[in-house]
PDB file of N, CA and C in Angstrom:
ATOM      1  N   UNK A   1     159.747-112.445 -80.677  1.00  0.00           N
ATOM      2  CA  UNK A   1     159.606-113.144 -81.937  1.00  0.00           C
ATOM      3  C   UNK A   1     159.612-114.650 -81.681  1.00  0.00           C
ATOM      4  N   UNK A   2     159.100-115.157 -82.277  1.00  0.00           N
ATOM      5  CA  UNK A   2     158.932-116.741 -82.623  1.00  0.00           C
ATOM      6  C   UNK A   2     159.704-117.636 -83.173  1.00  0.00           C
ATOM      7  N   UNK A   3     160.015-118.685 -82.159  1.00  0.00           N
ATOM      8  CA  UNK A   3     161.439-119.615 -82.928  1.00  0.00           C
ATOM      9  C   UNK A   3     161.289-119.630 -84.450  1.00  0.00           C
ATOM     10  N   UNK A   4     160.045-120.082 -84.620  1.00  0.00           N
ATOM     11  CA  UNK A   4     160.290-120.570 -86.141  1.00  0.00           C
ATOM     12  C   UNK A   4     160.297-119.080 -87.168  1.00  0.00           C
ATOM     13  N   UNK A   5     160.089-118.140 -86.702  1.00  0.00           N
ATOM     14  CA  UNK A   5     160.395-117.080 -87.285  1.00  0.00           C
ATOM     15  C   UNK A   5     162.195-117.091 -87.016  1.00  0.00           C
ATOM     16  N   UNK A   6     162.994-116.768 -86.482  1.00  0.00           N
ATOM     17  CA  UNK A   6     164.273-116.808 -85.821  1.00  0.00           C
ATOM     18  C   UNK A   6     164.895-118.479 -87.153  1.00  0.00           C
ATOM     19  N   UNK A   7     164.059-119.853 -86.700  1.00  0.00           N
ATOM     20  CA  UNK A   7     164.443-120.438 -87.510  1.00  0.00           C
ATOM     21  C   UNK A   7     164.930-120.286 -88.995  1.00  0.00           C
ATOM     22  N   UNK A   8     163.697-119.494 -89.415  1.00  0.00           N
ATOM     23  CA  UNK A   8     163.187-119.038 -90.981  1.00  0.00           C
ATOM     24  C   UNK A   8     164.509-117.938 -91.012  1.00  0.00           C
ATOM     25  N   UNK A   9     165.059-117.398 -90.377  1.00  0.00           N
ATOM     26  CA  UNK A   9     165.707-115.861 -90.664  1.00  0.00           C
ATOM     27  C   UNK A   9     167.365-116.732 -91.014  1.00  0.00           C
ATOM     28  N   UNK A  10     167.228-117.809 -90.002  1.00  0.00           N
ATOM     29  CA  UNK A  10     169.066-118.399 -89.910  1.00  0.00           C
ATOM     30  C   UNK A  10     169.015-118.913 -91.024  1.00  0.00           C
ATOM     31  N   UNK A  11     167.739-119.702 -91.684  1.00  0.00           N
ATOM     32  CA  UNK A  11     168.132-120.218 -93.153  1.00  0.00           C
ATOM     33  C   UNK A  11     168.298-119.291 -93.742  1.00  0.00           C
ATOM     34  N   UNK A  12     167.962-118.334 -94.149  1.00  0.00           N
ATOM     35  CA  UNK A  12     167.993-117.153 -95.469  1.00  0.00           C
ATOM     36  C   UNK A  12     169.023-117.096 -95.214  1.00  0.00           C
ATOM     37  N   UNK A  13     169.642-116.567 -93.781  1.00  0.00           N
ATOM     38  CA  UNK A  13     170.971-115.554 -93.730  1.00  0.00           C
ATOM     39  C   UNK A  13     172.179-116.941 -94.132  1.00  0.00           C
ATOM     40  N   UNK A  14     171.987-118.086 -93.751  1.00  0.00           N
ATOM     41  CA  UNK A  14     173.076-119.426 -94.359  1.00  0.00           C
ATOM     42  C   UNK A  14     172.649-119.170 -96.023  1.00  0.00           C
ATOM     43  N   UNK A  15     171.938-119.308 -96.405  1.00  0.00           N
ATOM     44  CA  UNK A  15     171.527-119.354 -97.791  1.00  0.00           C
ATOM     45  C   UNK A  15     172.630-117.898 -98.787  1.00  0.00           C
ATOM     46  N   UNK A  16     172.322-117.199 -98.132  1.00  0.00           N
ATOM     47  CA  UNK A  16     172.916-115.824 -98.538  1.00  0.00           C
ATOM     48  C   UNK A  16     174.277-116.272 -98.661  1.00  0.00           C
ATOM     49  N   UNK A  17     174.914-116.845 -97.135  1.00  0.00           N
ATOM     50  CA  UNK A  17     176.420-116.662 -96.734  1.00  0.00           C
ATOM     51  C   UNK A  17     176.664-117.897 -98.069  1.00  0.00           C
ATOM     52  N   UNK A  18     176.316-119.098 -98.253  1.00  0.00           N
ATOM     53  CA  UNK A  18     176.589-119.980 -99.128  1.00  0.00           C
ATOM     54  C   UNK A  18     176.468-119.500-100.936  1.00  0.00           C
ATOM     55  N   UNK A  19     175.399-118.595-101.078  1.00  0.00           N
ATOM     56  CA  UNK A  19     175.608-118.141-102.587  1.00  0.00           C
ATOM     57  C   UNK A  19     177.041-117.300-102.952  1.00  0.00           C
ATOM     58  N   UNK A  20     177.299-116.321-101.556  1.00  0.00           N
ATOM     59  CA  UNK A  20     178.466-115.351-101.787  1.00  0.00           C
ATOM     60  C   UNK A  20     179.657-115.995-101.635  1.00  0.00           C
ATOM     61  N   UNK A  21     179.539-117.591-101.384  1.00  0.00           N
ATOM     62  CA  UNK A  21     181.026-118.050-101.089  1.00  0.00           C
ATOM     63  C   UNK A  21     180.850-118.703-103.004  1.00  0.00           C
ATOM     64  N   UNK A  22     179.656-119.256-103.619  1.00  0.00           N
ATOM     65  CA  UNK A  22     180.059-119.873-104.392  1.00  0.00           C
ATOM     66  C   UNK A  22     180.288-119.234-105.555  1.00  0.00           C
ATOM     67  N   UNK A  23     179.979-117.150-105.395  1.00  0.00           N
ATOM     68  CA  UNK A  23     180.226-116.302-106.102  1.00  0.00           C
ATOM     69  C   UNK A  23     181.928-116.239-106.225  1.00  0.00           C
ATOM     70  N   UNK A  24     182.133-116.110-105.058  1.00  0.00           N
ATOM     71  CA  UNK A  24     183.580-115.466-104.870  1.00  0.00           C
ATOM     72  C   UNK A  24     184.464-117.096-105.564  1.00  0.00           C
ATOM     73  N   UNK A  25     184.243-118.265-105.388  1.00  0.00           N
ATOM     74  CA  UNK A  25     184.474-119.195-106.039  1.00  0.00           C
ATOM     75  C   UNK A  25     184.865-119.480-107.834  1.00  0.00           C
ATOM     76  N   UNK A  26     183.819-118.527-108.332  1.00  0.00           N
ATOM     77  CA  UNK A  26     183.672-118.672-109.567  1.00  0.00           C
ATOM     78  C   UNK A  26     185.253-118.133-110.662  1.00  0.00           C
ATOM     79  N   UNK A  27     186.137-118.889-111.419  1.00  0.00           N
ATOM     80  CA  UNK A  27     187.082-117.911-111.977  1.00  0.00           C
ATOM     81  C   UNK A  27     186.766-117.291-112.835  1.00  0.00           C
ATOM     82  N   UNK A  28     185.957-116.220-112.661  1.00  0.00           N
ATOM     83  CA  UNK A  28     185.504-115.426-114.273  1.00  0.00           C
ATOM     84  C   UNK A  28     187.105-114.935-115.218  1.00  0.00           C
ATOM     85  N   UNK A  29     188.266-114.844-114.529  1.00  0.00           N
ATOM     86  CA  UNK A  29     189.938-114.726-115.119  1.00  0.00           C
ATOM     87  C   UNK A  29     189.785-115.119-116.096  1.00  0.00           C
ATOM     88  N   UNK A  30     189.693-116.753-115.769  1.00  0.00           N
ATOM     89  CA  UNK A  30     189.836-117.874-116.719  1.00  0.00           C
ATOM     90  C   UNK A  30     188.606-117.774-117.909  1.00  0.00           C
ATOM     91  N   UNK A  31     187.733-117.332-117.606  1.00  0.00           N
ATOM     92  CA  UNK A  31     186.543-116.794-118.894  1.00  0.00           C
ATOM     93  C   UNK A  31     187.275-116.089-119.968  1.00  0.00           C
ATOM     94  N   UNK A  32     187.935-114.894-119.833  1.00  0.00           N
ATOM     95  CA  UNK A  32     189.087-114.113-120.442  1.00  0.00           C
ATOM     96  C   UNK A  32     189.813-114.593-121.198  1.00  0.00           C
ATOM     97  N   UNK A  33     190.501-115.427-119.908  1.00  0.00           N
ATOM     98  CA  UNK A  33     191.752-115.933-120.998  1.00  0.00           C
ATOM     99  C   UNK A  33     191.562-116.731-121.864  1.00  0.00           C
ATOM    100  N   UNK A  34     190.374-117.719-121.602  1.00  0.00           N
ATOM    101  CA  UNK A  34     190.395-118.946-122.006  1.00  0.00           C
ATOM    102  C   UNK A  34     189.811-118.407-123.845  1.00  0.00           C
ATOM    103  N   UNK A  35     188.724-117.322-123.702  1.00  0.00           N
ATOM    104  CA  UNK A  35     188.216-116.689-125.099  1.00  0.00           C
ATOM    105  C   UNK A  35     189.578-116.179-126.391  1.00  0.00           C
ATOM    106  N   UNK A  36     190.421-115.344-125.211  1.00  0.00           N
ATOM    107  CA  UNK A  36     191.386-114.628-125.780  1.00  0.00           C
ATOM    108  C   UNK A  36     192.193-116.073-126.850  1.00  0.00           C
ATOM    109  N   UNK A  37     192.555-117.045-125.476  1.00  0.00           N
ATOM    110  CA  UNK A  37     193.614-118.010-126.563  1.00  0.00           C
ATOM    111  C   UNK A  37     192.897-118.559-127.746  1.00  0.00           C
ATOM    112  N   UNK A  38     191.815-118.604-127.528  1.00  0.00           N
ATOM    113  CA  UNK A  38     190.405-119.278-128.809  1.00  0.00           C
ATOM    114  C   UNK A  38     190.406-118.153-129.573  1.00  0.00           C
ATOM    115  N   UNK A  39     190.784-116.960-129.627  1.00  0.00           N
ATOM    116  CA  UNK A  39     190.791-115.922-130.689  1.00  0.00           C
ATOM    117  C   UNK A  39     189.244-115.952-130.561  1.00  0.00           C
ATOM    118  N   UNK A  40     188.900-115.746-129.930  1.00  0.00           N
ATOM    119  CA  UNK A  40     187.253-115.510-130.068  1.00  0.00           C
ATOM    120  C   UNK A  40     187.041-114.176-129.494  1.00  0.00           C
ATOM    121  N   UNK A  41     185.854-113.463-130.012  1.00  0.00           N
ATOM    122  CA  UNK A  41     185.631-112.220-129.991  1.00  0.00           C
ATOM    123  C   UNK A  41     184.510-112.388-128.584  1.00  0.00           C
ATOM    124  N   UNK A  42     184.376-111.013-128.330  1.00  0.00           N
ATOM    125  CA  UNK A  42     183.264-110.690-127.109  1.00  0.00           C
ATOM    126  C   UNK A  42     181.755-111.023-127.644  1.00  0.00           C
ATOM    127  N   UNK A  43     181.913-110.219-129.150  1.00  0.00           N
ATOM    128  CA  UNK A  43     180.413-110.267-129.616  1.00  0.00           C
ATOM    129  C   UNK A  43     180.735-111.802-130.182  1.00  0.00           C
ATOM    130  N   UNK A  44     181.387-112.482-130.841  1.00  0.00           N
ATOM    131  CA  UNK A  44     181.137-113.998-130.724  1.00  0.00           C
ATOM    132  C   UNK A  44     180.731-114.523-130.163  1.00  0.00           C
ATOM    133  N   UNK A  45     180.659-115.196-128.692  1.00  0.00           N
ATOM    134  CA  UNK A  45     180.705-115.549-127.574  1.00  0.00           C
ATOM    135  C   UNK A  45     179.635-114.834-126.866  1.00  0.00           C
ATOM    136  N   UNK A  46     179.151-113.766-127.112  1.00  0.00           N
ATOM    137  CA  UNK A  46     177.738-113.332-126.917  1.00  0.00           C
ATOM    138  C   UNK A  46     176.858-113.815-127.642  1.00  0.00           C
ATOM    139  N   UNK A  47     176.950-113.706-129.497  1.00  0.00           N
ATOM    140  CA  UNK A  47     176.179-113.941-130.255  1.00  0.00           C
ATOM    141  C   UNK A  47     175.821-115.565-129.827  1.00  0.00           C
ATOM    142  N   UNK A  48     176.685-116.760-129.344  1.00  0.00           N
ATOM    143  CA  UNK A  48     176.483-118.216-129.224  1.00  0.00           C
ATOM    144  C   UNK A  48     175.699-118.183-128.185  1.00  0.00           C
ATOM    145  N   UNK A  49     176.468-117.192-127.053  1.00  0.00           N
ATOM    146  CA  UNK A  49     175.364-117.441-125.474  1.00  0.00           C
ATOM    147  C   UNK A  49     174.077-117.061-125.724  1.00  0.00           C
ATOM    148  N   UNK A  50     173.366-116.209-126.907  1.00  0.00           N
ATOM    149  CA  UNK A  50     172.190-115.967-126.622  1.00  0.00           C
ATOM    150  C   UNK A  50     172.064-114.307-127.171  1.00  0.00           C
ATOM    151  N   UNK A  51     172.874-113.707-126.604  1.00  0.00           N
ATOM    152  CA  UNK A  51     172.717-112.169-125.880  1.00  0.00           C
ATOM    153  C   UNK A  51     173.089-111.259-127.305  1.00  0.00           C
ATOM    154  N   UNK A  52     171.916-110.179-126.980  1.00  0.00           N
ATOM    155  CA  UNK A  52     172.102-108.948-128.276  1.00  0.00           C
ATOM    156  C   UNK A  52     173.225-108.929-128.616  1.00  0.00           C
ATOM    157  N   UNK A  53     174.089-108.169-127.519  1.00  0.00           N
ATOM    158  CA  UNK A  53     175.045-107.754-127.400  1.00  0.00           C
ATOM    159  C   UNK A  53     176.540-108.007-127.178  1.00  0.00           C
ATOM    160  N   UNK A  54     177.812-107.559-127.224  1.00  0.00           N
ATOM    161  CA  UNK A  54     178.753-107.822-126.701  1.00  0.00           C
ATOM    162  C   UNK A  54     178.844-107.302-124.811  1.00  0.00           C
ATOM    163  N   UNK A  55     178.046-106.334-124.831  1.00  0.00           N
ATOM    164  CA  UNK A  55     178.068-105.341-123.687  1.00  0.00           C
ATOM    165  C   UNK A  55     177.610-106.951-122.652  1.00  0.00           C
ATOM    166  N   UNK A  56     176.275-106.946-122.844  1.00  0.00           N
ATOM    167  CA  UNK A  56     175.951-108.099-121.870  1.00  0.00           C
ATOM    168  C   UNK A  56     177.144-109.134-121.645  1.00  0.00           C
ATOM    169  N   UNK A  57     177.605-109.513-122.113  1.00  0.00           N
ATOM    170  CA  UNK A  57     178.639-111.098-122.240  1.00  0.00           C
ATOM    171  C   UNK A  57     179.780-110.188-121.216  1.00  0.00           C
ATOM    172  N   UNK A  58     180.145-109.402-121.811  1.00  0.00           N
ATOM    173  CA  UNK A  58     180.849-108.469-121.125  1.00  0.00           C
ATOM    174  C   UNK A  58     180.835-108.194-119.634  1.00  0.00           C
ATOM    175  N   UNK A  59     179.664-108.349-119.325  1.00  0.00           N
ATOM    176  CA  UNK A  59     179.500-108.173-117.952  1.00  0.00           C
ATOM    177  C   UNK A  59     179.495-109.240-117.091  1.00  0.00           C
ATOM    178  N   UNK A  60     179.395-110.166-117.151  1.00  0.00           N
ATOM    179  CA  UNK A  60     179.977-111.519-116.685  1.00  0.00           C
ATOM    180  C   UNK A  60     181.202-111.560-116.839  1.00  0.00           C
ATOM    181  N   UNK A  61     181.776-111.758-117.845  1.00  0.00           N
ATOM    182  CA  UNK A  61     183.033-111.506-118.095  1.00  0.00           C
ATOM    183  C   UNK A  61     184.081-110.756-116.855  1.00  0.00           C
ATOM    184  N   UNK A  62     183.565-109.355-116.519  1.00  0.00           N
ATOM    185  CA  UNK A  62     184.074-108.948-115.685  1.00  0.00           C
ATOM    186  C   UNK A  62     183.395-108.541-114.529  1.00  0.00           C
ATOM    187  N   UNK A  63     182.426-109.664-114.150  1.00  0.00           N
ATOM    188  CA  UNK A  63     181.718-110.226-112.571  1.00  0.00           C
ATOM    189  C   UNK A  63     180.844-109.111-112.165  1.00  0.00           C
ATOM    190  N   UNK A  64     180.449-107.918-113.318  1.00  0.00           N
ATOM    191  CA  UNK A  64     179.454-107.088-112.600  1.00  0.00           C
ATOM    192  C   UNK A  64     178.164-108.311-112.624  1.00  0.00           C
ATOM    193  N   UNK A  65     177.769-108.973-113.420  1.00  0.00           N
ATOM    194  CA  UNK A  65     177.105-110.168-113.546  1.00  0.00           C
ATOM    195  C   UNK A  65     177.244-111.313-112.904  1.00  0.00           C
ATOM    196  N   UNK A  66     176.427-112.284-112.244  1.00  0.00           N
ATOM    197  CA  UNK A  66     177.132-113.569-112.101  1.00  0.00           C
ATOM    198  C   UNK A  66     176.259-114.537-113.148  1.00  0.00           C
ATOM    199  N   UNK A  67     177.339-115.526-113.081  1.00  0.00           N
ATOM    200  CA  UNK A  67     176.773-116.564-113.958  1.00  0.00           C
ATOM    201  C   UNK A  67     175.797-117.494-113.463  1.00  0.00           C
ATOM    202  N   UNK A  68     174.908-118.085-114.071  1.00  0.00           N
ATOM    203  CA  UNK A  68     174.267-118.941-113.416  1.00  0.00           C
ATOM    204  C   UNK A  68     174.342-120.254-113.925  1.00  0.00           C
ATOM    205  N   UNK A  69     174.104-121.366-113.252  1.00  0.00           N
ATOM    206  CA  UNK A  69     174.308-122.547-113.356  1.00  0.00           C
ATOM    207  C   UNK A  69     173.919-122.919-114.937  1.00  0.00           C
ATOM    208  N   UNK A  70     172.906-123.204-115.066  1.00  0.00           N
ATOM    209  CA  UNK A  70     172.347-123.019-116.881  1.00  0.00           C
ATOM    210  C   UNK A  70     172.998-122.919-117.848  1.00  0.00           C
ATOM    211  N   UNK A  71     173.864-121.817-117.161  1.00  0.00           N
ATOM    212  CA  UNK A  71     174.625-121.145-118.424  1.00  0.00           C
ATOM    213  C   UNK A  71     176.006-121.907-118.927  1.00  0.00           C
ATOM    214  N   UNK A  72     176.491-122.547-117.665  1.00  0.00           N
ATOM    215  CA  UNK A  72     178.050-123.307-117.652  1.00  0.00           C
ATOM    216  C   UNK A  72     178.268-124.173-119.089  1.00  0.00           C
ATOM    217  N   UNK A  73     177.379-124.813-118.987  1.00  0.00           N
ATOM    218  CA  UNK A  73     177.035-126.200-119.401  1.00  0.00           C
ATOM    219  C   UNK A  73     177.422-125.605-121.688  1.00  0.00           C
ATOM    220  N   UNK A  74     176.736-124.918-121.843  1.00  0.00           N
ATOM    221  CA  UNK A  74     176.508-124.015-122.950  1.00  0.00           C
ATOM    222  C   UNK A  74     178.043-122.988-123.393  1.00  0.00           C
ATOM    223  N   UNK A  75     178.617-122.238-122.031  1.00  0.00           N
ATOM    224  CA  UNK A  75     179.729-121.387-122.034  1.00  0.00           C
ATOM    225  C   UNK A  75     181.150-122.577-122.470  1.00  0.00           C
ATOM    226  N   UNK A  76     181.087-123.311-121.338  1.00  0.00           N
ATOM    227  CA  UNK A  76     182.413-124.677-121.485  1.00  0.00           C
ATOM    228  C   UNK A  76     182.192-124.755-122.625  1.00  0.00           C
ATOM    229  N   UNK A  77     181.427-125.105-123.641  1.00  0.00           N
ATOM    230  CA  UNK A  77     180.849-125.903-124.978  1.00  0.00           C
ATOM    231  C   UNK A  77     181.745-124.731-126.404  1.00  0.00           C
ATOM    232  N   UNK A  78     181.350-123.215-126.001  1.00  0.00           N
ATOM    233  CA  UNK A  78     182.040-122.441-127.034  1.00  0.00           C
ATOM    234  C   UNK A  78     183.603-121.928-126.323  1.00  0.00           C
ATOM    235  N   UNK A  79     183.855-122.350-124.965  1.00  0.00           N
ATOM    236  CA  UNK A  79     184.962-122.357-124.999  1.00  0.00           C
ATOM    237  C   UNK A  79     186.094-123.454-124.942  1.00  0.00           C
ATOM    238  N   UNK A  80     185.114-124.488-125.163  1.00  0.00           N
ATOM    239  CA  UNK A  80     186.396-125.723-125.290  1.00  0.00           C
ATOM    240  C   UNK A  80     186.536-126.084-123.986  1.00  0.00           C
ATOM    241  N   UNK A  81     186.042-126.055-122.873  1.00  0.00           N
ATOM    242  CA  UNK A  81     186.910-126.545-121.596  1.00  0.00           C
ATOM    243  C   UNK A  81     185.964-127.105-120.670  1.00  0.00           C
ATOM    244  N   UNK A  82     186.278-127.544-119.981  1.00  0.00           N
ATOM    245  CA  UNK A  82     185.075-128.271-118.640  1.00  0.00           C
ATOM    246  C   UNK A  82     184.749-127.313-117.640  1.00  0.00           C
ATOM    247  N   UNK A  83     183.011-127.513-117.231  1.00  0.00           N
ATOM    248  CA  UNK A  83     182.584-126.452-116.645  1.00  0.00           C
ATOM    249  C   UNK A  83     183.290-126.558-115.118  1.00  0.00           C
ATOM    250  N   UNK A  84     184.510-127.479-114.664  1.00  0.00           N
ATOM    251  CA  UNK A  84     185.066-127.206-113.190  1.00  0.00           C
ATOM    252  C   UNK A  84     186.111-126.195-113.764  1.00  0.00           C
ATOM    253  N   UNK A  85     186.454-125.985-114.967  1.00  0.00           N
ATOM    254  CA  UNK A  85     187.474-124.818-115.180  1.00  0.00           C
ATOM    255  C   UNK A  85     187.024-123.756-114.747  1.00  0.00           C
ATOM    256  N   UNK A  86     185.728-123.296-114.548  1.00  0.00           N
ATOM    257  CA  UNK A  86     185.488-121.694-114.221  1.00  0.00           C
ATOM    258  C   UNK A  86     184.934-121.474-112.643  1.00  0.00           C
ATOM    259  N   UNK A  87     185.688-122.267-111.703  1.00  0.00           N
ATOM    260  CA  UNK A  87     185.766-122.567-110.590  1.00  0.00           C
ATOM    261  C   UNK A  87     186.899-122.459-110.224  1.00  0.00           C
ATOM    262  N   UNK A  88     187.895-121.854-109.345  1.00  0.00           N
ATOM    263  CA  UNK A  88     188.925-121.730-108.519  1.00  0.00           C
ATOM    264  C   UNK A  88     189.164-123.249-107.563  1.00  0.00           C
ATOM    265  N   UNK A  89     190.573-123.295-107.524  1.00  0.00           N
ATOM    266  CA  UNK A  89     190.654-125.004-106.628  1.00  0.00           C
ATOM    267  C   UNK A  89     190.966-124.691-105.053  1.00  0.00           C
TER     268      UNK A  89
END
């Protein structure tokens, strides 16, 4: 095989290792709690993000989902808090 093939493979596989660190990073906890003390509902907090459902919101919520950047900016906003809150220190 060909360096720059070999090159091309070490970026993806860094690329990969860097998304799963900034997954495992994320505090989806603090998503929870932070709704619960706001007395805010699942389907609330769905209905603002966008989504049919409560089910969808739900799933972020408990990380079968990840969040994406886009979304922070919008989520902080109906939960009152700054988007470094849903980040681990």
């Amino acid at each position: 095989m060909t360096f720059l093939f070999w090159k091309w493979y070490h970026e993806i596989r860094i690329a990969e290792i860097e998304k799963k660190e900034m997954v495992s990073e994320m505090n989806i906890e603090y998503m929870k709690q932070r709704r619960l003390e706001l007395g805010l509902s699942l389907q609330t907090v769905a209905e603002k993000m966008g989504f049919k459902n409560a089910s969808t919101y739900s799933k972020y919520e408990n990380g079968e989902y990840n969040l994406k950047a886009n979304m922070l900016p919008g989520l902080s906003k109906i939960l009152e808090c700054n988007i470094n809150d849903f980040y681990n220190d």
